[in-house]
PDB file of N, CA and C in Angstrom:
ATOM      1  N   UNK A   1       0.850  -1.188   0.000  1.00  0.00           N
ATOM      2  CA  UNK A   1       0.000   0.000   0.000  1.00  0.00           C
ATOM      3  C   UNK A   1       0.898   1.255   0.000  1.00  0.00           C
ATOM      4  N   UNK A   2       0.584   2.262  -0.617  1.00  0.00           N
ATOM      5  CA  UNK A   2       1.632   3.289  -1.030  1.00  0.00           C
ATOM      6  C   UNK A   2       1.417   4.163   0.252  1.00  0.00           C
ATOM      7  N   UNK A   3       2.228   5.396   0.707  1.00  0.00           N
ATOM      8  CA  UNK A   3       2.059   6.089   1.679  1.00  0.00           C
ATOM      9  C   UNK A   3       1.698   7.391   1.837  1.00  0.00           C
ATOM     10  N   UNK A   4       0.765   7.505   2.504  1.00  0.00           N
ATOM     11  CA  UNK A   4      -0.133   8.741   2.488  1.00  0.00           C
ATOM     12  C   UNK A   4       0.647   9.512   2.606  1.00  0.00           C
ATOM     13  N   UNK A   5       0.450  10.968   2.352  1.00  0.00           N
ATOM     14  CA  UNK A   5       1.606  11.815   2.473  1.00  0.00           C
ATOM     15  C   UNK A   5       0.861  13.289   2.868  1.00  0.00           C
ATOM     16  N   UNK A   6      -0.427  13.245   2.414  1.00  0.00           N
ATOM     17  CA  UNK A   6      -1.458  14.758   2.990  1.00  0.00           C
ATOM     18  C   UNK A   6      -0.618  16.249   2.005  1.00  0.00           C
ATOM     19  N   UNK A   7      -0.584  15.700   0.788  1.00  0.00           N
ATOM     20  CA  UNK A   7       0.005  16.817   0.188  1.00  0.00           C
ATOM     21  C   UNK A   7      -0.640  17.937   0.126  1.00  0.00           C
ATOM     22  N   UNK A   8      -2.219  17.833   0.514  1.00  0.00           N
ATOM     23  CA  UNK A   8      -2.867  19.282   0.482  1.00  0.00           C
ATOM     24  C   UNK A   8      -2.534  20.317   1.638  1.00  0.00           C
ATOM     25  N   UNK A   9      -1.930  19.785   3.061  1.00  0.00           N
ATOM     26  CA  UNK A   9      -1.825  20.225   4.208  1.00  0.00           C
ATOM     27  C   UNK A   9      -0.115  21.008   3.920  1.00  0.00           C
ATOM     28  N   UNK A  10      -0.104  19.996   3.302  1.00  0.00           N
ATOM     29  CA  UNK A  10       1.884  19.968   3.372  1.00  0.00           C
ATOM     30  C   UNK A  10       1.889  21.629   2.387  1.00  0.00           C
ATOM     31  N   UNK A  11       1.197  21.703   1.275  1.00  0.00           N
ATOM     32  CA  UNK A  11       1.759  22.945   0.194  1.00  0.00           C
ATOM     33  C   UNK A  11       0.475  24.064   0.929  1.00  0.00           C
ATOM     34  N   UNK A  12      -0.454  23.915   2.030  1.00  0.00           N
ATOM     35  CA  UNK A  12      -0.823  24.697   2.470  1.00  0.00           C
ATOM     36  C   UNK A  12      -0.169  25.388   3.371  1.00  0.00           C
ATOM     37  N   UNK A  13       0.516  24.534   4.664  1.00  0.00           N
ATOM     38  CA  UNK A  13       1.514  25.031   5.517  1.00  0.00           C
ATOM     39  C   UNK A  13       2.670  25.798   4.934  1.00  0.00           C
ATOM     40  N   UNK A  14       2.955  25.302   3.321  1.00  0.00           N
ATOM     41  CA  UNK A  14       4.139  25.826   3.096  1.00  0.00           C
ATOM     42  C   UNK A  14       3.786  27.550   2.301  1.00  0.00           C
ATOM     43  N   UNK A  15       2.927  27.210   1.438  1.00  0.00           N
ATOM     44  CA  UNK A  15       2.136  28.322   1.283  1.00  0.00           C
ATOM     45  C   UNK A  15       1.729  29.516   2.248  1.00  0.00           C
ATOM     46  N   UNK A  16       1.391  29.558   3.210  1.00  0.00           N
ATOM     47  CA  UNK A  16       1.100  29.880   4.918  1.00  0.00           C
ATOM     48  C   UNK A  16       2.555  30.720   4.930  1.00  0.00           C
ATOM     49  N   UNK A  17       3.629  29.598   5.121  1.00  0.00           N
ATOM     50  CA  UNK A  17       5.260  30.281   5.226  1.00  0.00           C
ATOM     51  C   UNK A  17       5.003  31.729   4.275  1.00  0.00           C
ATOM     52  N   UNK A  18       5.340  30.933   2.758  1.00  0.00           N
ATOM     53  CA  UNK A  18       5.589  32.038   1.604  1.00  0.00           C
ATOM     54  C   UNK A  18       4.934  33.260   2.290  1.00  0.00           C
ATOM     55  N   UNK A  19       3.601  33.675   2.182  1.00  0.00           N
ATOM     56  CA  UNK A  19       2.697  34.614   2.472  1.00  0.00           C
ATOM     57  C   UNK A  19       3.224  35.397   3.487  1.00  0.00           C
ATOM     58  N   UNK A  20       3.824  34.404   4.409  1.00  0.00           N
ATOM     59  CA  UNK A  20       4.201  35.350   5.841  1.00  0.00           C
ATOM     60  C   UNK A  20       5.458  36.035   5.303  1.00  0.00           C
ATOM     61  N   UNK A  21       6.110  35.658   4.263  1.00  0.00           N
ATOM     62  CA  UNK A  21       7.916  36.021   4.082  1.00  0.00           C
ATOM     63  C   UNK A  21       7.733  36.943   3.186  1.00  0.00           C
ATOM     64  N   UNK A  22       6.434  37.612   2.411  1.00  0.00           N
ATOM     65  CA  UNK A  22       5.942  38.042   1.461  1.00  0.00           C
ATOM     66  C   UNK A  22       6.657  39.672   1.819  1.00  0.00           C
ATOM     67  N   UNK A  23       6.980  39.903   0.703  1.00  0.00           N
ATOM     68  CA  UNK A  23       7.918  41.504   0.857  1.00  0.00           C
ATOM     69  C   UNK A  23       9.613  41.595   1.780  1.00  0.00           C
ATOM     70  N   UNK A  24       9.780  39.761   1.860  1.00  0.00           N
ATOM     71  CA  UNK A  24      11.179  40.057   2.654  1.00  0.00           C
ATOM     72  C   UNK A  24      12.067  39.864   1.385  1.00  0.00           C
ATOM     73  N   UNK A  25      13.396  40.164   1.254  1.00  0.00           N
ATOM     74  CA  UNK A  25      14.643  40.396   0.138  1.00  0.00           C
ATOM     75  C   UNK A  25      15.039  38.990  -0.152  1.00  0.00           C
ATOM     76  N   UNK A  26      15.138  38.770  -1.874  1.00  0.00           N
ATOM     77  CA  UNK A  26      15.568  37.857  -2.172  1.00  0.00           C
ATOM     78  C   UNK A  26      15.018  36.204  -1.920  1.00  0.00           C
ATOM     79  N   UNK A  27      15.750  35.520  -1.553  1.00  0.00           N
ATOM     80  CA  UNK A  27      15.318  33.990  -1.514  1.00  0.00           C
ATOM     81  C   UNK A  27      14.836  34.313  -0.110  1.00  0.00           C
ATOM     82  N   UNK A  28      14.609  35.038   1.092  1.00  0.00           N
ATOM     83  CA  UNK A  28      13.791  34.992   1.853  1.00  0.00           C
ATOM     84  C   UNK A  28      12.466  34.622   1.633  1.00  0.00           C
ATOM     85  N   UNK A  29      11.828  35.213   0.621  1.00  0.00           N
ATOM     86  CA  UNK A  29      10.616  35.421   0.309  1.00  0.00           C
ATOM     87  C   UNK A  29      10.375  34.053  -0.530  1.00  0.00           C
ATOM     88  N   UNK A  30      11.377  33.604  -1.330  1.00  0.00           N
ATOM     89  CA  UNK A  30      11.145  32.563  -2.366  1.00  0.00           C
ATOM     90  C   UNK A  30      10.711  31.079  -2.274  1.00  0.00           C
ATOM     91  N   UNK A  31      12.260  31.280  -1.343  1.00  0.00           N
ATOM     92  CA  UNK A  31      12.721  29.520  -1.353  1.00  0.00           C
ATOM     93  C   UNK A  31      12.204  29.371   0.342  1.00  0.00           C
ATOM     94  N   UNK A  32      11.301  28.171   0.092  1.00  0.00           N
ATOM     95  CA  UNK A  32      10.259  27.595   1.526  1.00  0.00           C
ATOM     96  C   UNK A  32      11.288  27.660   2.516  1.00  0.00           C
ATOM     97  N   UNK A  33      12.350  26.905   2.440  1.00  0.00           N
ATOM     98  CA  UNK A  33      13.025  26.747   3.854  1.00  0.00           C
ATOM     99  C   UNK A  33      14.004  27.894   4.485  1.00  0.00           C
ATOM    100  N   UNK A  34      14.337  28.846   3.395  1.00  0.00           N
ATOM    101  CA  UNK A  34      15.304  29.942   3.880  1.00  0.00           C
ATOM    102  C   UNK A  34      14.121  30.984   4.297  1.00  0.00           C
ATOM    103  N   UNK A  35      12.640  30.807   3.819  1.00  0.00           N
ATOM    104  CA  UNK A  35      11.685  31.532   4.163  1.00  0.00           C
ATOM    105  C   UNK A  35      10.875  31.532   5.639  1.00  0.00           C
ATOM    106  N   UNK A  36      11.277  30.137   5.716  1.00  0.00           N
ATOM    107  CA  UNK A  36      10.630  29.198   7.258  1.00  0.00           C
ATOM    108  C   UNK A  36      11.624  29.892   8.285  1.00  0.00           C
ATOM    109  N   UNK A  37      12.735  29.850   8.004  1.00  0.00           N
ATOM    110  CA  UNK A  37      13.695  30.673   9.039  1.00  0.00           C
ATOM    111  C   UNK A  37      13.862  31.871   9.612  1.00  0.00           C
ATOM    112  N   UNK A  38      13.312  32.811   8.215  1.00  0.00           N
ATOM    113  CA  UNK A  38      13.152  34.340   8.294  1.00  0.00           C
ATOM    114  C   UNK A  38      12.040  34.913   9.539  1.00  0.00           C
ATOM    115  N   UNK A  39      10.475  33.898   9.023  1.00  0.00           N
ATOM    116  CA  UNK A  39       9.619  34.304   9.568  1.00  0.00           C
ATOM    117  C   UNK A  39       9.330  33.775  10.907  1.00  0.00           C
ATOM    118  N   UNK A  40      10.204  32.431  11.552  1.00  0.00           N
ATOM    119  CA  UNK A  40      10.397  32.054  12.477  1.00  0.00           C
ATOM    120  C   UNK A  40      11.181  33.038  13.288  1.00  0.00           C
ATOM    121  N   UNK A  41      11.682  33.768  13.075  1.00  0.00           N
ATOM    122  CA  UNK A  41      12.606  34.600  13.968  1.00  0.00           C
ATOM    123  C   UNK A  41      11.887  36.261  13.500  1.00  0.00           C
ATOM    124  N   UNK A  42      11.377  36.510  12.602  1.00  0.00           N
ATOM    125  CA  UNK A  42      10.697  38.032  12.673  1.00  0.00           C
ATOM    126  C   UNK A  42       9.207  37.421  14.042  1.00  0.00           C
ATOM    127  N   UNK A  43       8.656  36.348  13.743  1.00  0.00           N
ATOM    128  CA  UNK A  43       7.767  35.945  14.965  1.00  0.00           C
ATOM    129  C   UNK A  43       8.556  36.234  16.643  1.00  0.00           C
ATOM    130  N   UNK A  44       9.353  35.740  16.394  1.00  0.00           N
ATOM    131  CA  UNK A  44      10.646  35.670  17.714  1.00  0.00           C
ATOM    132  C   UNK A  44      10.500  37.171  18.151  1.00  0.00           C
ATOM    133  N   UNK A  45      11.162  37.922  16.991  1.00  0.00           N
ATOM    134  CA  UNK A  45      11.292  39.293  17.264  1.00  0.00           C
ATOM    135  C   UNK A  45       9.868  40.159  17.513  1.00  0.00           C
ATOM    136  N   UNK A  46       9.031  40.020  16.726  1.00  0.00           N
ATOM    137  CA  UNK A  46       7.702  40.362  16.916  1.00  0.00           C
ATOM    138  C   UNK A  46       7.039  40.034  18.867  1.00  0.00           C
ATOM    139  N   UNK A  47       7.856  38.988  19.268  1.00  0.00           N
ATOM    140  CA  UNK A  47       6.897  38.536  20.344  1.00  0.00           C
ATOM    141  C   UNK A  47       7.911  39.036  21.330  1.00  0.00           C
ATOM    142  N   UNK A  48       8.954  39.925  21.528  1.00  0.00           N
ATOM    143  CA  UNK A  48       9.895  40.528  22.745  1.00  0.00           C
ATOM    144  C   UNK A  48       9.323  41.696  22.545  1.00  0.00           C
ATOM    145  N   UNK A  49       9.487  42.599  21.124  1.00  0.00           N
ATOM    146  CA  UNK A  49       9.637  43.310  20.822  1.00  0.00           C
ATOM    147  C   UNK A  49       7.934  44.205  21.142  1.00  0.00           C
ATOM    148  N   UNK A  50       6.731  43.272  21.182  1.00  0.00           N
ATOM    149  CA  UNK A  50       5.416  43.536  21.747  1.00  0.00           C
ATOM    150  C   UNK A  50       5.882  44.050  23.198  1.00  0.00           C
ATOM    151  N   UNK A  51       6.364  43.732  24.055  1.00  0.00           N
ATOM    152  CA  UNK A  51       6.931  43.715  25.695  1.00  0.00           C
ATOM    153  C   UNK A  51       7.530  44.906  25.721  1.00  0.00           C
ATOM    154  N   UNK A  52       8.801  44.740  24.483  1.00  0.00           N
ATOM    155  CA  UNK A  52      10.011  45.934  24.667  1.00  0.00           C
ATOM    156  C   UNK A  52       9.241  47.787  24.719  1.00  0.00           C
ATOM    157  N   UNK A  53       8.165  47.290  23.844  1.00  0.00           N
ATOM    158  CA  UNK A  53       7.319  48.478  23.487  1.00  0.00           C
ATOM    159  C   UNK A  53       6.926  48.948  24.768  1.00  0.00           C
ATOM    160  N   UNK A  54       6.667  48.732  25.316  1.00  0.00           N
ATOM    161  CA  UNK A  54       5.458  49.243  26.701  1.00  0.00           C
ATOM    162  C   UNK A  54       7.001  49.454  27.560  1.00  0.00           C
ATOM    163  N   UNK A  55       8.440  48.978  28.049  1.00  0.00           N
ATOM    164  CA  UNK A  55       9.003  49.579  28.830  1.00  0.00           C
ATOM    165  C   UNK A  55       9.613  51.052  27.927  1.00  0.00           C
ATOM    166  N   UNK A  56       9.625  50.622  26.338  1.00  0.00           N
ATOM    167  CA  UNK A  56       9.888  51.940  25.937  1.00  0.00           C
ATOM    168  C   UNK A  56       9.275  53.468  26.032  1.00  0.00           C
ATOM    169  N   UNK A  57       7.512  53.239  26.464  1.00  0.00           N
ATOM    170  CA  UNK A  57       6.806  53.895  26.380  1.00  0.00           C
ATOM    171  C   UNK A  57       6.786  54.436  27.782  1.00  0.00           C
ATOM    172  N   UNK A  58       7.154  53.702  28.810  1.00  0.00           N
ATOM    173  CA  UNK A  58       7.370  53.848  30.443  1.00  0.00           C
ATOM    174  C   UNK A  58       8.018  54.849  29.907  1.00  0.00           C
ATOM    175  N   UNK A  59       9.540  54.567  29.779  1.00  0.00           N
ATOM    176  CA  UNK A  59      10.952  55.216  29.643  1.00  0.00           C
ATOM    177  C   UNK A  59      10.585  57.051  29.321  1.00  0.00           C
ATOM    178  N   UNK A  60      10.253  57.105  28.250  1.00  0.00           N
ATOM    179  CA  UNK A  60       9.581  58.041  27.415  1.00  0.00           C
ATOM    180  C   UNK A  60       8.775  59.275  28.337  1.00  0.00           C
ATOM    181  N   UNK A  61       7.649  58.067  28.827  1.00  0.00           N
ATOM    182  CA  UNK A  61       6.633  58.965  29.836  1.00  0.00           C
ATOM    183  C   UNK A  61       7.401  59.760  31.093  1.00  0.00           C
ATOM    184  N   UNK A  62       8.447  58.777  30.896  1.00  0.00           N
ATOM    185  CA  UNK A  62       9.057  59.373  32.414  1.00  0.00           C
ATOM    186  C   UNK A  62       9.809  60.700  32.315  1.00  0.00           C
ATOM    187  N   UNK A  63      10.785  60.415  30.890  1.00  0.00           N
ATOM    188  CA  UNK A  63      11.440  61.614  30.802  1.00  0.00           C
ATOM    189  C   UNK A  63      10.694  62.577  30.292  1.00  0.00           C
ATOM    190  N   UNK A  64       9.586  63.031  29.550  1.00  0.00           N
ATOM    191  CA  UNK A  64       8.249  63.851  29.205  1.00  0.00           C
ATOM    192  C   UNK A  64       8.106  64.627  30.992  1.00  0.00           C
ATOM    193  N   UNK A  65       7.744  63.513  32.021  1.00  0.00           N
ATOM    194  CA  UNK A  65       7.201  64.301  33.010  1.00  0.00           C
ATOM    195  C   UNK A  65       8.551  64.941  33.690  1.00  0.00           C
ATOM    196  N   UNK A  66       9.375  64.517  33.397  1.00  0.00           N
ATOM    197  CA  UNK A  66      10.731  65.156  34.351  1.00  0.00           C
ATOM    198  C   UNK A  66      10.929  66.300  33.876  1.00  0.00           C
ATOM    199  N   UNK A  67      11.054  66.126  32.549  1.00  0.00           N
ATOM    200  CA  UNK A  67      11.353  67.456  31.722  1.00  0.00           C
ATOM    201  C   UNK A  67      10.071  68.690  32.426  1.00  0.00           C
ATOM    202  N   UNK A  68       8.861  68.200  32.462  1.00  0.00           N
ATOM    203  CA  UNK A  68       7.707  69.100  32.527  1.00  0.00           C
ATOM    204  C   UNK A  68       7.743  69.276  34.273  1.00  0.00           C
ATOM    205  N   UNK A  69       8.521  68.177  34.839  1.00  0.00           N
ATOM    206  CA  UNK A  69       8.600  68.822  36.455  1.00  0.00           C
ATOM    207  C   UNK A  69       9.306  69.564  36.807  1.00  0.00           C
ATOM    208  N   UNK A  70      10.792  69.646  35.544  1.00  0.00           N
ATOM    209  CA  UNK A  70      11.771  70.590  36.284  1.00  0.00           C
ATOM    210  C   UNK A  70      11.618  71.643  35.941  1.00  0.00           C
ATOM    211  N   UNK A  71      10.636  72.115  34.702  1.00  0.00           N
ATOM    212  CA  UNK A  71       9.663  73.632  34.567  1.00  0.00           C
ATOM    213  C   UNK A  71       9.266  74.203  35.825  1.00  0.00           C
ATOM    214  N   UNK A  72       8.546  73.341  36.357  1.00  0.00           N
ATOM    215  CA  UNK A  72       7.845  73.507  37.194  1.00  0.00           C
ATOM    216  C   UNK A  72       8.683  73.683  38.703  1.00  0.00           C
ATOM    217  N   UNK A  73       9.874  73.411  38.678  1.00  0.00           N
ATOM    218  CA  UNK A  73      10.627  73.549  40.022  1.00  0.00           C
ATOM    219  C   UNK A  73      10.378  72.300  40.717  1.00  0.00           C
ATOM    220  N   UNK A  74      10.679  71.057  40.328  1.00  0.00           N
ATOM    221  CA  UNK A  74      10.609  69.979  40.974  1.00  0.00           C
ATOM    222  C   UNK A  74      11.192  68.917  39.956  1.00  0.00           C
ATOM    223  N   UNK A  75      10.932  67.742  40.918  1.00  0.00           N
ATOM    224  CA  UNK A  75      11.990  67.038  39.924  1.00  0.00           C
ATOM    225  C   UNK A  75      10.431  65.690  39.721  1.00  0.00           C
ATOM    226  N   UNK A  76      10.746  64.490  39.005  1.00  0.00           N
ATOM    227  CA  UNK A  76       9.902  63.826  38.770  1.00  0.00           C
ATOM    228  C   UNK A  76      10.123  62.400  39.952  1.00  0.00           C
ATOM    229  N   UNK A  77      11.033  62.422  40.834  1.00  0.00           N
ATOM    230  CA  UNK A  77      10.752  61.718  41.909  1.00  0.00           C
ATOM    231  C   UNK A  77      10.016  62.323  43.282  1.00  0.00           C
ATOM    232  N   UNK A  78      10.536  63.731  42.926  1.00  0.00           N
ATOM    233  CA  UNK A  78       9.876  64.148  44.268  1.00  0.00           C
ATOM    234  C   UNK A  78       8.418  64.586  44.050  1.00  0.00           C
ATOM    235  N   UNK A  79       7.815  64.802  42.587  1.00  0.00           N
ATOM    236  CA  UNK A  79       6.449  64.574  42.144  1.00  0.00           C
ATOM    237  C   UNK A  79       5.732  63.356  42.523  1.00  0.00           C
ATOM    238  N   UNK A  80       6.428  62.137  41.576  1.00  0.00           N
ATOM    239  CA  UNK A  80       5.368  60.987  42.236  1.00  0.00           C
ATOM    240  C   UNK A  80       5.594  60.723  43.635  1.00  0.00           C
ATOM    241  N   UNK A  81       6.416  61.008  44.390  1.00  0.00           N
ATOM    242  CA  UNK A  81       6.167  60.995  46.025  1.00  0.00           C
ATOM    243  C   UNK A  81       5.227  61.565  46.329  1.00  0.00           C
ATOM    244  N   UNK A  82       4.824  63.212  45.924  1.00  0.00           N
ATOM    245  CA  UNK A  82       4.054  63.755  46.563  1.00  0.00           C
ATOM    246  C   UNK A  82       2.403  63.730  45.690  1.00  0.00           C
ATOM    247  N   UNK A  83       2.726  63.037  44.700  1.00  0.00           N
ATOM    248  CA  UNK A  83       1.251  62.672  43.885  1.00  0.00           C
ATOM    249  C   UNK A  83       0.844  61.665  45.224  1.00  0.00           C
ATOM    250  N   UNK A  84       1.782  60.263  45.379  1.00  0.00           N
ATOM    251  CA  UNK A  84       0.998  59.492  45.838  1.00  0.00           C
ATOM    252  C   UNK A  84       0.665  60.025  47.779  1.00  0.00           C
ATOM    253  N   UNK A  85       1.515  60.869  48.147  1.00  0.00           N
ATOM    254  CA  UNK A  85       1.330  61.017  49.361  1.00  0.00           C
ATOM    255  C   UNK A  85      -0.498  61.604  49.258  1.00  0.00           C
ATOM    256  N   UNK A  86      -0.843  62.770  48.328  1.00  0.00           N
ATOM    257  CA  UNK A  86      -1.578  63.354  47.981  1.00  0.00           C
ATOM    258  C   UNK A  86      -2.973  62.380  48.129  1.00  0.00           C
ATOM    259  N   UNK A  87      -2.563  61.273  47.269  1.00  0.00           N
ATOM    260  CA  UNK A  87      -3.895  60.338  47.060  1.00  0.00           C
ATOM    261  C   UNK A  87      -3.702  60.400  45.482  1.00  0.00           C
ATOM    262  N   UNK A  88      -3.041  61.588  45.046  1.00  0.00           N
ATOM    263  CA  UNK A  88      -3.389  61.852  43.598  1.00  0.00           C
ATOM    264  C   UNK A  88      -3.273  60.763  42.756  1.00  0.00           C
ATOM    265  N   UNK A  89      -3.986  59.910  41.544  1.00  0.00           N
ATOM    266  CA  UNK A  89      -4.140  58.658  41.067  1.00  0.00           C
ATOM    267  C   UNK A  89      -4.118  59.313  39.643  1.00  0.00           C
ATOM    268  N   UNK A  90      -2.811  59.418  38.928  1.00  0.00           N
ATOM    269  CA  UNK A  90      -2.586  59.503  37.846  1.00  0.00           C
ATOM    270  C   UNK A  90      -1.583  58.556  37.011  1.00  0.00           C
ATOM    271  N   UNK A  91      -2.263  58.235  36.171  1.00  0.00           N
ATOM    272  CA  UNK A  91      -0.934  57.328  35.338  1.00  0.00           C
ATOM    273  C   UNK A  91       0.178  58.098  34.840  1.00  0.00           C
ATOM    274  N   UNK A  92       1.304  57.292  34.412  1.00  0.00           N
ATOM    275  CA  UNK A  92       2.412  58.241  33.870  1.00  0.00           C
ATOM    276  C   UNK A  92       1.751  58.503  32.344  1.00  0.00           C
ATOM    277  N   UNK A  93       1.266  57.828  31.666  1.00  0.00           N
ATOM    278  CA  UNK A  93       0.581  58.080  30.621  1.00  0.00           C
ATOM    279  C   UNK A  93      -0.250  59.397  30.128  1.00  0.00           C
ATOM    280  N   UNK A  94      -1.024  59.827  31.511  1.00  0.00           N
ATOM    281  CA  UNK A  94      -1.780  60.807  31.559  1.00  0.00           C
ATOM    282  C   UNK A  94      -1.440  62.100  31.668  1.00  0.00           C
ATOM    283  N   UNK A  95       0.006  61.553  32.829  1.00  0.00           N
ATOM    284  CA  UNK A  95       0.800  62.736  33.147  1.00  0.00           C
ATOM    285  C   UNK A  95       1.441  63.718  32.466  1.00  0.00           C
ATOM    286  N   UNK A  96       2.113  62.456  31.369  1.00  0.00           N
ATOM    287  CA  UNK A  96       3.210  62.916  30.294  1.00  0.00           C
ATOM    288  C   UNK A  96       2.010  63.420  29.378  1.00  0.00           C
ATOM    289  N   UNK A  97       1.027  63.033  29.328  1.00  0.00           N
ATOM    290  CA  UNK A  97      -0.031  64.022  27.942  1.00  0.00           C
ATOM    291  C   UNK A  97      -0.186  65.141  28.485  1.00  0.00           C
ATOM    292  N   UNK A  98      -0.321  65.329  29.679  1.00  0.00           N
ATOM    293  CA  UNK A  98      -0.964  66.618  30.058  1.00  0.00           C
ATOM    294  C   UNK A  98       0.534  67.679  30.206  1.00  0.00           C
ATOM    295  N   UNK A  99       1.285  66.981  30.236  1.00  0.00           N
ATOM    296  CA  UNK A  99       2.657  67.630  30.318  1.00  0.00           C
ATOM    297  C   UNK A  99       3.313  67.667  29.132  1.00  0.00           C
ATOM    298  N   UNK A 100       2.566  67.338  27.462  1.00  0.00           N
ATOM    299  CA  UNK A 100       3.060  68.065  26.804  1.00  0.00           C
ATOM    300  C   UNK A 100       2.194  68.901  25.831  1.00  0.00           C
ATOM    301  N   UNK A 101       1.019  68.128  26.313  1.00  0.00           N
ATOM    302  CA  UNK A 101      -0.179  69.128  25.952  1.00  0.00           C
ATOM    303  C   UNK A 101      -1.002  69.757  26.182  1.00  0.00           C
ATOM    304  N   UNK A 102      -0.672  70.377  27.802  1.00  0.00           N
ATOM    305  CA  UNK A 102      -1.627  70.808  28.606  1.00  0.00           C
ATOM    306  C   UNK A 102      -1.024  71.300  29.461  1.00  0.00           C
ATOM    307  N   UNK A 103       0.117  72.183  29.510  1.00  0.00           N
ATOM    308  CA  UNK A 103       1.300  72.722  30.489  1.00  0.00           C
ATOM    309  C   UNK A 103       0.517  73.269  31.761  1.00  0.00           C
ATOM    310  N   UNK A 104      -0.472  73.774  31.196  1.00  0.00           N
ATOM    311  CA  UNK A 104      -1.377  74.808  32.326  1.00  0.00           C
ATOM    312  C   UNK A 104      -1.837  74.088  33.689  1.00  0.00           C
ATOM    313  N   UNK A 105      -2.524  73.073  33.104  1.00  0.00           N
ATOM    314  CA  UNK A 105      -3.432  71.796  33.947  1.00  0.00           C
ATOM    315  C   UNK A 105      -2.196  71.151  34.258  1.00  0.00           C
ATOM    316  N   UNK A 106      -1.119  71.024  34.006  1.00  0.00           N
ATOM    317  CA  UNK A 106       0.549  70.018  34.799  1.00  0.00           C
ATOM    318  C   UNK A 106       0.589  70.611  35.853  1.00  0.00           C
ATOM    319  N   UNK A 107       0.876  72.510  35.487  1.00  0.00           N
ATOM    320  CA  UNK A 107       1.559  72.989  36.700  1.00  0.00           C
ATOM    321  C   UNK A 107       0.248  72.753  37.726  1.00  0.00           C
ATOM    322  N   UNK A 108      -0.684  73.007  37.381  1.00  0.00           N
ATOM    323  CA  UNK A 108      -1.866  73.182  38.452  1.00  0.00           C
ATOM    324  C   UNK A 108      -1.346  71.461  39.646  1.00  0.00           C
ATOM    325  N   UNK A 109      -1.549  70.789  39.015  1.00  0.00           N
ATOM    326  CA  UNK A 109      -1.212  68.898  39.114  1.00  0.00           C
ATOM    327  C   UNK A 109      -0.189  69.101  39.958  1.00  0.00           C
ATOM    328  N   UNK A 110       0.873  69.904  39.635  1.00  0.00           N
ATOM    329  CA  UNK A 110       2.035  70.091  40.563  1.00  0.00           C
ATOM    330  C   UNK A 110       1.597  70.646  42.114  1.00  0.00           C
ATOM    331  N   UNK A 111       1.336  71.593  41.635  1.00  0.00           N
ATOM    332  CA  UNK A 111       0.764  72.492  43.162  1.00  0.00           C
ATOM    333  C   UNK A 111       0.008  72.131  43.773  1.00  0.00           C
ATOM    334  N   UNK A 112      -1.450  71.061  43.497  1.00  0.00           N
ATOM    335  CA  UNK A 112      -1.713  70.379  44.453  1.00  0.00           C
ATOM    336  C   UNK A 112      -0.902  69.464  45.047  1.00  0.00           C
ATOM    337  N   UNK A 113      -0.257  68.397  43.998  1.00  0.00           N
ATOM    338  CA  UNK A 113       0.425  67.417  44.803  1.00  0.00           C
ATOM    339  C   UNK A 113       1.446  67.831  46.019  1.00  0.00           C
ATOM    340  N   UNK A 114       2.365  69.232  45.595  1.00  0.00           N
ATOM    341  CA  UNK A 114       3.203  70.022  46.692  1.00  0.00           C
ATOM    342  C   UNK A 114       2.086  70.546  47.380  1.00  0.00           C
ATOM    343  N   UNK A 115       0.902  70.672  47.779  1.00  0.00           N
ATOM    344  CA  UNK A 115       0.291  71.724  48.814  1.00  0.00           C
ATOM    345  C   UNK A 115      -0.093  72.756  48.940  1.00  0.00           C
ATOM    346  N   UNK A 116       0.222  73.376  47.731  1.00  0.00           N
ATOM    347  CA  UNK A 116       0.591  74.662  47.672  1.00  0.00           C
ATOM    348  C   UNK A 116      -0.743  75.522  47.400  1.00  0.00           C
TER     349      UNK A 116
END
């Protein structure tokens, strides 16, 4: 009896590859197995690089509010100390928007959190 082999699965999976390698240089894109490698490792990179994003965006937010605290005569540690002593419940996300698009409403943000 001859041996099954599921060739419809087999040039679908490989097909699947091509598509994913689609717009990479040369025999990346072409040839199945130098293509299987490419997109195995842009997946790789794709799945840190989802993670890397969000501490980059921390990073970012942070220096946005430092910059916009030391306007303000403070620094951005001794802000979130006195945000959270405050109660004040702001993300750095929110912070850094309002601190580069809303200078007015920051400083205000400041002076409550100092007391003032």
């Amino acid at each position: 009896m001859p041996r099954a082999r599921n060739r419809v699965a087999s040039r679908q999976r490989r097909r699947k590859v091509l598509g994913m390698a689609k717009g990479y240089w040369g025999s990346r894109s072409k040839i199945y197995t130098v293509a299987k490698h490419s997109v195995e490792k842009g997946l790789q990179y794709s799945y840190r690089d989802r993670r890397k994003r969000k501490q980059q965006f921390r990073r970012l937010w942070i220096i946005r509010i430092n910059a916009a605290a030391r306007l303000n005569g403070t620094t951005y540690s001794r802000l979130a100390g006195a945000l959270r002593r405050e109660g004040i419940v702001l993300n750095r996300k929110v912070l850094a928007d309002l601190a580069m698009n809303e200078p007015a409403t920051f400083a205000r943000v400041v002076q409550e959190a100092h007391g003032t």
